[in-house]
PDB file of N, CA and C in Angstrom:
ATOM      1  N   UNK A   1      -5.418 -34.792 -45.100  1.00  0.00           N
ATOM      2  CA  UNK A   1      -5.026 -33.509 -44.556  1.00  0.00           C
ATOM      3  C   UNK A   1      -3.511 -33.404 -44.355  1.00  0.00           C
ATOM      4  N   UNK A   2      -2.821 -34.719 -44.391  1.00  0.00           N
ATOM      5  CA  UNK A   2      -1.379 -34.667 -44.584  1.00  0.00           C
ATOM      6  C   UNK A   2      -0.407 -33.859 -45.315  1.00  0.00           C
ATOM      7  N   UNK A   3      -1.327 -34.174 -46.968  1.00  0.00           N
ATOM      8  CA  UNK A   3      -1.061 -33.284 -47.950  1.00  0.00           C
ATOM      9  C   UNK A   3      -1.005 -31.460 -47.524  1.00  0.00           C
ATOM     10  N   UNK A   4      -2.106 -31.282 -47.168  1.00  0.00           N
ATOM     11  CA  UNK A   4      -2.659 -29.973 -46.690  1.00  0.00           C
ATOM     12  C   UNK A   4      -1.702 -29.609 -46.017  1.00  0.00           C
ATOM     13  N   UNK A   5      -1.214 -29.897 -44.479  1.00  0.00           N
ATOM     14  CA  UNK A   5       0.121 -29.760 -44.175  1.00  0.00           C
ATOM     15  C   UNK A   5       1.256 -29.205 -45.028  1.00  0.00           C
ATOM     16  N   UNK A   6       1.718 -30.342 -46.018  1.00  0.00           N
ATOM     17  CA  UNK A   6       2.741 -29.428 -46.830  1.00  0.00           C
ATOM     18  C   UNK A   6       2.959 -28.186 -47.564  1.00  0.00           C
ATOM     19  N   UNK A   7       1.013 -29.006 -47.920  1.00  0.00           N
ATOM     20  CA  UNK A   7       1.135 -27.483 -49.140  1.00  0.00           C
ATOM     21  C   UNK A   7       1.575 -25.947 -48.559  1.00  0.00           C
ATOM     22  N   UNK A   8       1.207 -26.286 -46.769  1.00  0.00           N
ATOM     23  CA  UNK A   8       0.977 -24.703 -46.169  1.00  0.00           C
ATOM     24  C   UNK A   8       2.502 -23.855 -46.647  1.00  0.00           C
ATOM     25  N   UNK A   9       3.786 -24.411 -46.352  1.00  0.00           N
ATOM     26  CA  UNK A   9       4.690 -23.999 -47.292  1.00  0.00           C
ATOM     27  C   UNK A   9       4.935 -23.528 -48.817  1.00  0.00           C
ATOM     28  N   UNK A  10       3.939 -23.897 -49.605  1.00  0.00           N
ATOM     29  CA  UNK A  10       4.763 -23.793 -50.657  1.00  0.00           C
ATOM     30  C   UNK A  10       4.872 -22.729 -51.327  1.00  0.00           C
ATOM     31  N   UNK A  11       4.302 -21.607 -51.287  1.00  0.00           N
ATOM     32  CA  UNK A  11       4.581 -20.399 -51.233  1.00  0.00           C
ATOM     33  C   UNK A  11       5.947 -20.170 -51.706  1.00  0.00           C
ATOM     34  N   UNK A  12       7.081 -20.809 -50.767  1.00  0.00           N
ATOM     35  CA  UNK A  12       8.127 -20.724 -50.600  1.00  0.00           C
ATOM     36  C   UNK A  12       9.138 -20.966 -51.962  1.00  0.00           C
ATOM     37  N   UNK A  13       7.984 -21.425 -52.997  1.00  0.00           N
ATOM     38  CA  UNK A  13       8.915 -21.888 -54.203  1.00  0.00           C
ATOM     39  C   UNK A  13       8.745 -20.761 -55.358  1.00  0.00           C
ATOM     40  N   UNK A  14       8.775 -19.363 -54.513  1.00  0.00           N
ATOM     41  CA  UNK A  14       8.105 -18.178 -55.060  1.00  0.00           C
ATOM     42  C   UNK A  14       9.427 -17.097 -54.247  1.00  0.00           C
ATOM     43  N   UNK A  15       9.866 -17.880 -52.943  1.00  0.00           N
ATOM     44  CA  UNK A  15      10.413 -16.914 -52.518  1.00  0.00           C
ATOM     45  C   UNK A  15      11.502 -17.455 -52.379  1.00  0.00           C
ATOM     46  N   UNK A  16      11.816 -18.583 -52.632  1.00  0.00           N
ATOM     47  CA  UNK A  16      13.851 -19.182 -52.677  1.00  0.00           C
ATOM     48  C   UNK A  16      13.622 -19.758 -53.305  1.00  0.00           C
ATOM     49  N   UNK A  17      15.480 -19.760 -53.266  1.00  0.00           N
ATOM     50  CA  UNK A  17      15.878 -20.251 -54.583  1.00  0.00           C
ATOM     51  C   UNK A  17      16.373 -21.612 -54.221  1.00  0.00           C
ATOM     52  N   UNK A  18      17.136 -22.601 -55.369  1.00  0.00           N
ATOM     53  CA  UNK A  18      17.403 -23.335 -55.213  1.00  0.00           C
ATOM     54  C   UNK A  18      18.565 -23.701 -53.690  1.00  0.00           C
ATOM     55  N   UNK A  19      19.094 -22.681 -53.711  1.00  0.00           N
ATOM     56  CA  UNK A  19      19.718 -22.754 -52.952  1.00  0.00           C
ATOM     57  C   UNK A  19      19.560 -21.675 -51.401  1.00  0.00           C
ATOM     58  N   UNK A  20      18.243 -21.785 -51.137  1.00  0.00           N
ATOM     59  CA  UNK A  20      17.527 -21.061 -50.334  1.00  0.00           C
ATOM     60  C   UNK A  20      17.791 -19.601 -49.946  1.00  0.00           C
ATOM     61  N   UNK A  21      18.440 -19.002 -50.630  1.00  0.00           N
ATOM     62  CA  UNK A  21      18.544 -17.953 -50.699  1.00  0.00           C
ATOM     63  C   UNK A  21      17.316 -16.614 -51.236  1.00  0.00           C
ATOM     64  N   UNK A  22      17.113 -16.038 -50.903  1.00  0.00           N
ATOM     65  CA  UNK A  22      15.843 -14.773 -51.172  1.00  0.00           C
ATOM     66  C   UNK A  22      15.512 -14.618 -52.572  1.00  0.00           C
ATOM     67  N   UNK A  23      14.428 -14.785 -53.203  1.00  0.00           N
ATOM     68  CA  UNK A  23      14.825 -14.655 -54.364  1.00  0.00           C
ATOM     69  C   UNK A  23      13.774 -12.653 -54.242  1.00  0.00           C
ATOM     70  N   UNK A  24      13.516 -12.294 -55.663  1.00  0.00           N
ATOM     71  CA  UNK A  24      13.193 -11.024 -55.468  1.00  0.00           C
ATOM     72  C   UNK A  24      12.200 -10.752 -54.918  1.00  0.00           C
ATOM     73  N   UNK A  25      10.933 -11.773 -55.227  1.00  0.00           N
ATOM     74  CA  UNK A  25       9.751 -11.262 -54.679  1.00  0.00           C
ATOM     75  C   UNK A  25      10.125 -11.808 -53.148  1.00  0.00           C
ATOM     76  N   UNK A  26      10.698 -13.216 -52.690  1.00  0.00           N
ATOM     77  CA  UNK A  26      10.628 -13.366 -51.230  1.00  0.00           C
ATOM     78  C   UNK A  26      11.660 -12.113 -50.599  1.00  0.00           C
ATOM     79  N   UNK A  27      12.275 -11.292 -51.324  1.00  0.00           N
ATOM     80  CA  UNK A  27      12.402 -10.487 -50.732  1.00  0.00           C
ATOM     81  C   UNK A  27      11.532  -9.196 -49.849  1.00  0.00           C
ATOM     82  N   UNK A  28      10.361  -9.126 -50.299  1.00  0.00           N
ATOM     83  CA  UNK A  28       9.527  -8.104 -50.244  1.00  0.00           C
ATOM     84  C   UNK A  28       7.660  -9.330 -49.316  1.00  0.00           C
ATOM     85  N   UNK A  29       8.030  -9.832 -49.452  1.00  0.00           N
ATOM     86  CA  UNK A  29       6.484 -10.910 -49.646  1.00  0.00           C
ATOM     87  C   UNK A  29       7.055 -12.118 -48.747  1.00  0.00           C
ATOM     88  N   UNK A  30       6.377 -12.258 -47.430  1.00  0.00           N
ATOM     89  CA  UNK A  30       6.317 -13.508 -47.182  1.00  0.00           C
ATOM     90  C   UNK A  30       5.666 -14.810 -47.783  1.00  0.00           C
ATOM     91  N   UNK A  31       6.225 -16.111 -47.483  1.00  0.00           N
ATOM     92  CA  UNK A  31       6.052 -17.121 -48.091  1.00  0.00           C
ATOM     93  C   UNK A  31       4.307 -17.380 -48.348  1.00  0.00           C
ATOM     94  N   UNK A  32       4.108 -17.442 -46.844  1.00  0.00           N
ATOM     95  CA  UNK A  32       3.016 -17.496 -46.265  1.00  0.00           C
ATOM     96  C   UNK A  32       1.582 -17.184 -46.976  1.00  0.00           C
ATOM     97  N   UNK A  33       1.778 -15.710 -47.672  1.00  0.00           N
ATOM     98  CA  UNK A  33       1.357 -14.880 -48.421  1.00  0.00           C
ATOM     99  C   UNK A  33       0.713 -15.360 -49.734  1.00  0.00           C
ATOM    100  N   UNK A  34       1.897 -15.817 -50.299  1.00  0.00           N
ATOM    101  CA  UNK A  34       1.421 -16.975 -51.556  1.00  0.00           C
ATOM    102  C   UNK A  34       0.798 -18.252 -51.924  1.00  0.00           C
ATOM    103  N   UNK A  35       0.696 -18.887 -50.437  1.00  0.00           N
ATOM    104  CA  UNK A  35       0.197 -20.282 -50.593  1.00  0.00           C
ATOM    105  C   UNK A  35      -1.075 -20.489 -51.070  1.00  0.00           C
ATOM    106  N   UNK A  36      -2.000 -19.406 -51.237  1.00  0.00           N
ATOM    107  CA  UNK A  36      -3.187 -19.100 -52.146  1.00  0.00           C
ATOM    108  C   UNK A  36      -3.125 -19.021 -53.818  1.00  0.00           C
ATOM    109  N   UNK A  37      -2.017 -18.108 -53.846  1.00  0.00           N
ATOM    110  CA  UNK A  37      -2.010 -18.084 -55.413  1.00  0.00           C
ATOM    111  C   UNK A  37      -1.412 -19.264 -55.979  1.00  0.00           C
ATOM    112  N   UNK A  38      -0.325 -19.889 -55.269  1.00  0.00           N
ATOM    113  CA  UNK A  38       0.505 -20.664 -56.026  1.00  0.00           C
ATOM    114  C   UNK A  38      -0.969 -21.972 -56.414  1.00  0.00           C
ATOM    115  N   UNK A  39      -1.431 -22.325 -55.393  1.00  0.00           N
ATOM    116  CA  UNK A  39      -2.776 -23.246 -55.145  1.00  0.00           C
ATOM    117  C   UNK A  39      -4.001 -22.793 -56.152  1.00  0.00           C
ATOM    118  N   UNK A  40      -4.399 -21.980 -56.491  1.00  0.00           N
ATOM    119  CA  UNK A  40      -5.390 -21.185 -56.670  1.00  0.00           C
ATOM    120  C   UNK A  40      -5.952 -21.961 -58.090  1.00  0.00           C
ATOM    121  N   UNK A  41      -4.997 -22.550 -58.736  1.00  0.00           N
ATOM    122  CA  UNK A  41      -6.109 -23.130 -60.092  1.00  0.00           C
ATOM    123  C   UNK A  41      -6.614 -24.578 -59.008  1.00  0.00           C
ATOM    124  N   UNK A  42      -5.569 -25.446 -58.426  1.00  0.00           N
ATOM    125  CA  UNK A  42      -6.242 -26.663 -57.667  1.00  0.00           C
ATOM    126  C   UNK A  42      -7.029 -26.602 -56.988  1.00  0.00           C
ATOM    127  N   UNK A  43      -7.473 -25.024 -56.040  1.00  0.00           N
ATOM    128  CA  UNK A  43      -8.384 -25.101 -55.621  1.00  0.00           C
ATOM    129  C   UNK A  43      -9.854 -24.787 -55.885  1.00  0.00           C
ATOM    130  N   UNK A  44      -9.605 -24.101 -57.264  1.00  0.00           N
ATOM    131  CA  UNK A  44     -10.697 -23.559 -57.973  1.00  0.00           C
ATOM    132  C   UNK A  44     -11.095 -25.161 -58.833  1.00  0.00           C
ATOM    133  N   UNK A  45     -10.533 -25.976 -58.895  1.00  0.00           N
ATOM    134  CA  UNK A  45     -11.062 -27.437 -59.239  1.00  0.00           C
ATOM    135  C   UNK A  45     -11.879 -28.520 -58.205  1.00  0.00           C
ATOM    136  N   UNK A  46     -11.197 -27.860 -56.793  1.00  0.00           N
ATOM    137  CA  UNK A  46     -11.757 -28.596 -55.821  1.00  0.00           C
ATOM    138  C   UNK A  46     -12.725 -27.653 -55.181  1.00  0.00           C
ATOM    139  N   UNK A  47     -13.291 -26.871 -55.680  1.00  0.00           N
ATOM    140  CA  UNK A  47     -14.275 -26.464 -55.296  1.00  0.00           C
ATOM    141  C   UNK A  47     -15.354 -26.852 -56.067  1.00  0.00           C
ATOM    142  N   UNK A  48     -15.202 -26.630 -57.164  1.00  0.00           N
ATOM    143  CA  UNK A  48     -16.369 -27.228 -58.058  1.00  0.00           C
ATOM    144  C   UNK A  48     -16.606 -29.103 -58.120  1.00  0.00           C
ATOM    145  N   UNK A  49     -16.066 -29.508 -57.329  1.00  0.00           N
ATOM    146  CA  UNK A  49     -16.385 -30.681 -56.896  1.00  0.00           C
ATOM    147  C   UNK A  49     -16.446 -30.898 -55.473  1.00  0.00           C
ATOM    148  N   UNK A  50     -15.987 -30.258 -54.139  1.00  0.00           N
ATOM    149  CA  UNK A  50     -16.326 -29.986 -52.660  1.00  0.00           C
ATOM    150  C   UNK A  50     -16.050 -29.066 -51.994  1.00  0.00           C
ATOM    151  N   UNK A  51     -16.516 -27.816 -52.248  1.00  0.00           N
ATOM    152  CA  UNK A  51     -16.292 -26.749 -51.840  1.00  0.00           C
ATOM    153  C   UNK A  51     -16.088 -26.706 -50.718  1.00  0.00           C
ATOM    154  N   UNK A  52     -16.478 -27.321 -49.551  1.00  0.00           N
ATOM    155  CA  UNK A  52     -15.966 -27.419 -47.990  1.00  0.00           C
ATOM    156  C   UNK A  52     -14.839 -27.753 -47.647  1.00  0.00           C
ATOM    157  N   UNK A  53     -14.613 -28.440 -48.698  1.00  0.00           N
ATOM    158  CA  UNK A  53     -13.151 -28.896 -48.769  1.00  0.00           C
ATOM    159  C   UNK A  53     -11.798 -27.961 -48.952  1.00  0.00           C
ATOM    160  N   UNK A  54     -12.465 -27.850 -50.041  1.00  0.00           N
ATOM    161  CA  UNK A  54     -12.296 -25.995 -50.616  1.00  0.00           C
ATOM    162  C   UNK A  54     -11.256 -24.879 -49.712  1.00  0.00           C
ATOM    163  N   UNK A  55     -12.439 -25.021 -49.488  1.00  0.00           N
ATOM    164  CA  UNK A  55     -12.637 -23.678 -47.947  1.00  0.00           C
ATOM    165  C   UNK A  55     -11.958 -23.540 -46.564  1.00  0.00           C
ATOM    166  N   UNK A  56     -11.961 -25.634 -46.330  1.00  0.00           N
ATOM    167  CA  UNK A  56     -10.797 -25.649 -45.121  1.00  0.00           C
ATOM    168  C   UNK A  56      -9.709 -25.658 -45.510  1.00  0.00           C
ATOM    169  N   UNK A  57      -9.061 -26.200 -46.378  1.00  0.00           N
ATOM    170  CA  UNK A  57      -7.835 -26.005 -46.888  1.00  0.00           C
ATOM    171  C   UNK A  57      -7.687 -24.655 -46.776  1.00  0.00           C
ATOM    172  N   UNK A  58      -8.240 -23.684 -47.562  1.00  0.00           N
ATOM    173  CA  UNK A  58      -7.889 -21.939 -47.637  1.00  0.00           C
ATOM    174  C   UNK A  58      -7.847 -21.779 -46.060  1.00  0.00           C
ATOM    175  N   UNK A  59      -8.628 -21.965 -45.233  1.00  0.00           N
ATOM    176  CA  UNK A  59      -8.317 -21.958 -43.781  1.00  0.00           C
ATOM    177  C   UNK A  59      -7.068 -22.315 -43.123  1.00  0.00           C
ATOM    178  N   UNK A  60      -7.069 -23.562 -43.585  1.00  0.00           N
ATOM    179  CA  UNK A  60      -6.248 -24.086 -42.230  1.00  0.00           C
ATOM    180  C   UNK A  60      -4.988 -24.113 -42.864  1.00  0.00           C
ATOM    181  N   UNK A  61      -4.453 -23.370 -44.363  1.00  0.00           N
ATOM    182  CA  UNK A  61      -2.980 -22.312 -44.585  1.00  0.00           C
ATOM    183  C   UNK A  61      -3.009 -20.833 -44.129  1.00  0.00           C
ATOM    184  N   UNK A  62      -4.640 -20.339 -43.732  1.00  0.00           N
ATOM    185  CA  UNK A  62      -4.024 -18.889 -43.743  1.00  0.00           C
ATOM    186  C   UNK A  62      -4.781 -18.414 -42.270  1.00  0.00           C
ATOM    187  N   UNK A  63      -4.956 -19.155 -41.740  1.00  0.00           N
ATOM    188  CA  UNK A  63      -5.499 -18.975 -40.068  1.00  0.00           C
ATOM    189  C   UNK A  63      -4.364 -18.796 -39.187  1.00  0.00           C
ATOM    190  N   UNK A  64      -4.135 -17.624 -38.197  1.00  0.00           N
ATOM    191  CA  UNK A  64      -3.582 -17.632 -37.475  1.00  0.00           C
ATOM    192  C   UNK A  64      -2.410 -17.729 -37.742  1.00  0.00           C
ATOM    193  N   UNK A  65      -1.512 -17.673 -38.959  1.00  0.00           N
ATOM    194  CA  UNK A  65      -0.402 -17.495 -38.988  1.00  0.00           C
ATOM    195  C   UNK A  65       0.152 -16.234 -38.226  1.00  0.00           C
ATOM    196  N   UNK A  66       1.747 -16.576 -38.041  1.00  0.00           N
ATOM    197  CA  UNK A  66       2.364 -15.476 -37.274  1.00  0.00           C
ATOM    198  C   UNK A  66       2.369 -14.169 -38.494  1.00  0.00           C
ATOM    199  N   UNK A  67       1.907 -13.182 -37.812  1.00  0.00           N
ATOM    200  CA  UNK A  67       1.322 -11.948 -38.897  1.00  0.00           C
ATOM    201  C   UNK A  67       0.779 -12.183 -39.808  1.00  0.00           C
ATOM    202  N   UNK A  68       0.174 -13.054 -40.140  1.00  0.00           N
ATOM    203  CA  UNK A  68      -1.226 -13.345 -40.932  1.00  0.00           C
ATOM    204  C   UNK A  68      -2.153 -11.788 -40.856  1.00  0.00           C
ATOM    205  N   UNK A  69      -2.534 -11.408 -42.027  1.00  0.00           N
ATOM    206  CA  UNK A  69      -3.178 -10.366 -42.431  1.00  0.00           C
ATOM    207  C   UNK A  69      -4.659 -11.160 -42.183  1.00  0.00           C
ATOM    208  N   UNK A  70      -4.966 -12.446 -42.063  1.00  0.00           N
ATOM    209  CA  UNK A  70      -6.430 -12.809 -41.953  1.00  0.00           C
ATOM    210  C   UNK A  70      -6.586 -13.334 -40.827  1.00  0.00           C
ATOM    211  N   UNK A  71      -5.573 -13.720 -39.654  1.00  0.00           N
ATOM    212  CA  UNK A  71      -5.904 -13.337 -38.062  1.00  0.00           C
ATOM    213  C   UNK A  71      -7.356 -14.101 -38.051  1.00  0.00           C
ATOM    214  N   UNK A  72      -7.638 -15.208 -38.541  1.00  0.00           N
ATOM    215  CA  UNK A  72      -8.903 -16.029 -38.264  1.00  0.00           C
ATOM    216  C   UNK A  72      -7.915 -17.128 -37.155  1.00  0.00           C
ATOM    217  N   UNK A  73      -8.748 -17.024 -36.193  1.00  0.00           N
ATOM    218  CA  UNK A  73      -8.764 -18.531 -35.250  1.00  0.00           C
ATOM    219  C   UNK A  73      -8.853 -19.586 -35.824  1.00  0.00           C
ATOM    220  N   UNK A  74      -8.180 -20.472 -35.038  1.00  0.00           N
ATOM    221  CA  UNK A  74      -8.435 -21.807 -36.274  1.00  0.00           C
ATOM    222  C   UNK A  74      -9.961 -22.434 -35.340  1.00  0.00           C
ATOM    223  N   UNK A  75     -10.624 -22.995 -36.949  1.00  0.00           N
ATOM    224  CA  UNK A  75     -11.537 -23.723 -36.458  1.00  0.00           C
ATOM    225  C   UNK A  75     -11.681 -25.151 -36.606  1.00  0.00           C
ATOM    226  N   UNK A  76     -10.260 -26.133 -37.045  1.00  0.00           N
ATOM    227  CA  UNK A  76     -10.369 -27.198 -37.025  1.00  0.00           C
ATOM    228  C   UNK A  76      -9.131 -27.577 -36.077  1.00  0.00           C
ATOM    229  N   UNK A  77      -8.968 -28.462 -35.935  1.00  0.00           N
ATOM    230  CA  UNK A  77      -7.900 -29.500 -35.163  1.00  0.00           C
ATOM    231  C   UNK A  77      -6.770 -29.381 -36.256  1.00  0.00           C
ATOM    232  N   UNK A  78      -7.143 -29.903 -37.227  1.00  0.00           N
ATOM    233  CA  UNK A  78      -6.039 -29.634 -38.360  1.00  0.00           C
ATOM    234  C   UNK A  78      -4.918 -28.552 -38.704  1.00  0.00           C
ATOM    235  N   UNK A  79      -6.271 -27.411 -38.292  1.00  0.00           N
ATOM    236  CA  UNK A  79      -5.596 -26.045 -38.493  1.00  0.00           C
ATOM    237  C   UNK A  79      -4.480 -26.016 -37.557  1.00  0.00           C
ATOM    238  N   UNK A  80      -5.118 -26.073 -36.396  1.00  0.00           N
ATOM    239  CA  UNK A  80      -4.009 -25.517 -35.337  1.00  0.00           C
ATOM    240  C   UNK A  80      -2.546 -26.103 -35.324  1.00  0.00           C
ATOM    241  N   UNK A  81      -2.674 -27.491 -35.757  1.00  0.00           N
ATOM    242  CA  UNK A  81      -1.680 -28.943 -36.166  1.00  0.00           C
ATOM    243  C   UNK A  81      -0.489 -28.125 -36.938  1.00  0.00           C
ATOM    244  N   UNK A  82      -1.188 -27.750 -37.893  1.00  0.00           N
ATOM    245  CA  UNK A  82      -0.710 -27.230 -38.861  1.00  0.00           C
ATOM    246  C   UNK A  82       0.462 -26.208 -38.509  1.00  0.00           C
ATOM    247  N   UNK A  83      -0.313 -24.851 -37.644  1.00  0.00           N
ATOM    248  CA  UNK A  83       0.420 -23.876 -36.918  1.00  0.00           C
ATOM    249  C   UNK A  83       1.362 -24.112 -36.508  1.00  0.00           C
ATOM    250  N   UNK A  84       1.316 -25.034 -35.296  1.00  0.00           N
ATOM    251  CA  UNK A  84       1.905 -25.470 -34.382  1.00  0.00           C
ATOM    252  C   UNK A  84       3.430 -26.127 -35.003  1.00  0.00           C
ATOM    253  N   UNK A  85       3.084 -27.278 -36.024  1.00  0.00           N
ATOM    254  CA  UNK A  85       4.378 -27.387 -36.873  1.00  0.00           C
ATOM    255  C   UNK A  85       5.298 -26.570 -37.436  1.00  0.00           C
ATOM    256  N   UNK A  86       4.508 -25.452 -38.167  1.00  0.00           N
ATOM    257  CA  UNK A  86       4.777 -24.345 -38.490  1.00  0.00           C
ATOM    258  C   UNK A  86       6.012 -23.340 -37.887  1.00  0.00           C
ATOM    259  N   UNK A  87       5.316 -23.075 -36.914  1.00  0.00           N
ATOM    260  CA  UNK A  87       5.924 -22.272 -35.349  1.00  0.00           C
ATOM    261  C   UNK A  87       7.406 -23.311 -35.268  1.00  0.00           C
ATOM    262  N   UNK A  88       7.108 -25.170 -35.147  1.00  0.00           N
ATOM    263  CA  UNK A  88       8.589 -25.376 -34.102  1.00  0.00           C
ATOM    264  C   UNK A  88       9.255 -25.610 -35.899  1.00  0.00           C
ATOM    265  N   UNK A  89       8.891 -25.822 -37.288  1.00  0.00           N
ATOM    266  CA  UNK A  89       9.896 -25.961 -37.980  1.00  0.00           C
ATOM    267  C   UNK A  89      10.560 -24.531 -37.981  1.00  0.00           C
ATOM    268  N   UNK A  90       9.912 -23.638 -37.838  1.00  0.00           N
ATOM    269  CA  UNK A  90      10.904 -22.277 -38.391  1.00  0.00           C
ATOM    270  C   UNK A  90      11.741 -22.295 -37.046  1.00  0.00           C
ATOM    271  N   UNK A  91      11.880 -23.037 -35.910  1.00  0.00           N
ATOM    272  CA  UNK A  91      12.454 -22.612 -34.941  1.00  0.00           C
ATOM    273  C   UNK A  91      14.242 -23.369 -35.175  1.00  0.00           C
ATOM    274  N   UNK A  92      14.055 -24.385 -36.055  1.00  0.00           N
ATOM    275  CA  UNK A  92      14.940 -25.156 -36.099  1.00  0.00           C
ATOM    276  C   UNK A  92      15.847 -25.100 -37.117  1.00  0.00           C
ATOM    277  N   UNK A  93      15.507 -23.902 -37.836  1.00  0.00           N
ATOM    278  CA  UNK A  93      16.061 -22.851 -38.549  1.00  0.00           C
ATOM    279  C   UNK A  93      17.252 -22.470 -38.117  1.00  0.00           C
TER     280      UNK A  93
END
């Protein structure tokens, strides 16, 4: 679930640039937003071999984010882990 952790970012390689600057779509689209699509063939592989697996991952990137359009509670320990990192890295921004 370590992994899982990172991935919740990566979105971000959609919305800056090398030199972290906005690129067009992170202009318009939070990061956040993308961590489904960018994922979306790996997870369509890990479903057809553990779909629960699957499923928490899609969770515990898109639960409860700050303005999250899917506003699900987290339902693992992981999830919230996750948040919580989330919340103090952007603070240190």
């Amino acid at each position: 679930m370590i992994i899982g952790g990172l991935f919740h970012d990566i979105g971000k390689v959609k919305t800056l640039t090398d030199n972290n600057q906005l690129t067009f779509l992170g202009s318009m689209i939070e990061h956040d937003a993308l961590t489904l699509e960018v994922c979306a063939q790996p997870l369509s592989e890990l479903e057809i071999h553990n779909p629960m697996y699957a499923g928490i991952l899609r969770h515990c990137w898109t639960c409860a984010s700050p303005n999250a359009r899917y506003g699900f509670k987290p339902q693992y320990r992981i999830a919230t882990y996750i948040q919580e990192a989330d919340n103090m890295s952007s603070k240190l921004i």
